[in-house]
Protein backbone atom coordinates (compact mmCIF):
# COMPACT_ATOMS: atom_id res chain seq x y z
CA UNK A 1 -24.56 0.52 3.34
CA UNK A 2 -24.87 4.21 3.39
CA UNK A 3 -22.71 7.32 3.09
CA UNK A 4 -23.48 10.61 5.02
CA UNK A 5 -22.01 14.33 4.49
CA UNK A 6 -23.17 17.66 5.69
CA UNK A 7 -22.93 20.86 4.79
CA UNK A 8 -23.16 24.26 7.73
CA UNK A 9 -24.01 27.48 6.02
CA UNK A 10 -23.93 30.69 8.33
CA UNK A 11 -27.41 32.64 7.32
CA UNK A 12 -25.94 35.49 9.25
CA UNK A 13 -22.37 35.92 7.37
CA UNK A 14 -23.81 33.70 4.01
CA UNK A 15 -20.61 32.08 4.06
CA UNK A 16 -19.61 28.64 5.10
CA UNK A 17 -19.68 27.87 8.90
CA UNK A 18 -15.63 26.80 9.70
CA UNK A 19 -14.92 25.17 12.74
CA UNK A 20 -18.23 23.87 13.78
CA UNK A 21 -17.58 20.99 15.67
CA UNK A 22 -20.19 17.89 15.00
CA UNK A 23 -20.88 14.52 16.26
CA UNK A 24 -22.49 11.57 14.82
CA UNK A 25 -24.74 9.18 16.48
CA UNK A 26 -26.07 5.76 16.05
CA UNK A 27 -29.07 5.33 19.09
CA UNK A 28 -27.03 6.41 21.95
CA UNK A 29 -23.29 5.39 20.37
CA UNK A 30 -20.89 7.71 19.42
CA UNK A 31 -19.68 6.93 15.82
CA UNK A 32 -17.83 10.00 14.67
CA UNK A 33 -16.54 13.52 15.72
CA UNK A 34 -15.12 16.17 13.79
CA UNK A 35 -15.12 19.79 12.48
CA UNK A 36 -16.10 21.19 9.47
CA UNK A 37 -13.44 22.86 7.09
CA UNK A 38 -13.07 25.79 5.37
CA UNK A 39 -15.92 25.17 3.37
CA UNK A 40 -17.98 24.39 5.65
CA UNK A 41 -17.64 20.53 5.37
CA UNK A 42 -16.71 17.68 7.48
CA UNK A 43 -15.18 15.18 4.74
CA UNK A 44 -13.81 12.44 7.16
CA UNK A 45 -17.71 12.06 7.63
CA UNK A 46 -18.79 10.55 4.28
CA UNK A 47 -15.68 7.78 5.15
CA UNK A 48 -18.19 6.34 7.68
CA UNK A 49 -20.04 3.28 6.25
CA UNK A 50 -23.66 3.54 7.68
CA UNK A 51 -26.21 0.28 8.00
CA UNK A 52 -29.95 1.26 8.20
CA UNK A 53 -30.92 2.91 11.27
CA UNK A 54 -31.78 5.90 13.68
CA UNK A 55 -29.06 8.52 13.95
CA UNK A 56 -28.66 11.92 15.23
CA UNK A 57 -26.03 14.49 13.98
CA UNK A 58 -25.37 17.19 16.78
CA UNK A 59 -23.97 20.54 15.65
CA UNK A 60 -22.29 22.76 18.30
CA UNK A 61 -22.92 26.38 16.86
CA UNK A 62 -23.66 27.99 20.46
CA UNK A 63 -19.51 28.00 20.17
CA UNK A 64 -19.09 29.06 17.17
CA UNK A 65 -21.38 32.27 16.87
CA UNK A 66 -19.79 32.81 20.67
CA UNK A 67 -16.31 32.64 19.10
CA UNK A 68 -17.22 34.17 15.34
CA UNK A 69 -19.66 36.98 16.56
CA UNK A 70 -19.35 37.30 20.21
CA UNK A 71 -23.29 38.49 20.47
CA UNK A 72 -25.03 35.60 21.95
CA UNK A 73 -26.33 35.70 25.20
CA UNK A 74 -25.83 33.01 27.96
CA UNK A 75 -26.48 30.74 27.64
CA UNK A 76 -27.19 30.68 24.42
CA UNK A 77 -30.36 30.26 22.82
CA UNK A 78 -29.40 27.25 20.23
CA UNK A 79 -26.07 25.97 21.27
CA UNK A 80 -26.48 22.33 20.29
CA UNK A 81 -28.54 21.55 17.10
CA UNK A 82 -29.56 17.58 16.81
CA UNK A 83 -30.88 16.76 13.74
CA UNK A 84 -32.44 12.91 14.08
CA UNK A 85 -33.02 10.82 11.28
CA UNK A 86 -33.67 7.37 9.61
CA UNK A 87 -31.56 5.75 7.00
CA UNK A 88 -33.22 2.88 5.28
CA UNK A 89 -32.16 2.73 1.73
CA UNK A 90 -28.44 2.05 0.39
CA UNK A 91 -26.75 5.31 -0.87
CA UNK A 92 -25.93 8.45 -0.10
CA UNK A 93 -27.58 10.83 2.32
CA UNK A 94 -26.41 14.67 2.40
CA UNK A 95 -27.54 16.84 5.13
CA UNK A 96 -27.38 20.54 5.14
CA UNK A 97 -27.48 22.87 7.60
CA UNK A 98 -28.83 26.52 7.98
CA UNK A 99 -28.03 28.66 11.04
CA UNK A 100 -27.77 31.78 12.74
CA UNK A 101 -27.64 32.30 16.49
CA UNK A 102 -31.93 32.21 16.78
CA UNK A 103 -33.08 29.66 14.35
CA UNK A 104 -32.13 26.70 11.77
CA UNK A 105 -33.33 24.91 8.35
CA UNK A 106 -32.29 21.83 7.48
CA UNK A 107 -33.60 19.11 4.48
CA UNK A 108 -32.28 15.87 2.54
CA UNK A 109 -30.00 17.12 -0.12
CA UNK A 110 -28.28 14.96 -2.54
């Protein structure tokens, strides 16, 4: 079994994204929700045991530059970011995320 976490950095402040709200996938089940903290973080996340398979994180940060910067048009350009991936190997998995209103970066951390 796996562990996941995630990190949302705001390219646009270059501070921690707080409040983005996230969900966590398996195929087409719902496995987790939450928001990340003050830092940026979503620790209830990496409590989630994860078995080898296809899942998709979604990050709502149409909201949050709505709410945080109030210059986005509507809708939005991103407002939901799904990042899809395969877990195949016991461990963990970190995934950060990059983001302003017009684009995103993402990679495996560790």
């Amino acid at each position: 079994m796996s562990s996941l976490s995630t990190h949302v950095l705001d390219t646009v402040s270059g501070l921690p994204a707080v409040g983005v709200g996230l969900r966590l996938y398996l195929e087409q089940d719902l496995l987790f929700e939450g928001v990340t903290d003050n830092d940026g973080r979503c620790p209830l996340l990496k409590e989630i045991l994860l078995n080898t398979g296809r899942y998709r994180l979604e990050f709502e940060v149409g909201k949050y530059f709505r709410e945080l910067h109030g210059v986005m048009e509507d809708p939005a350009f991103l407002d939901t970011v799904p990042i899809v991936f395969g877990l195949s190997a016991v461990g963990h998995a970190h995934i950060p995320l990059l983001v302003s209103p017009y684009s995103y970066s993402t990679y495996r951390g560790s």
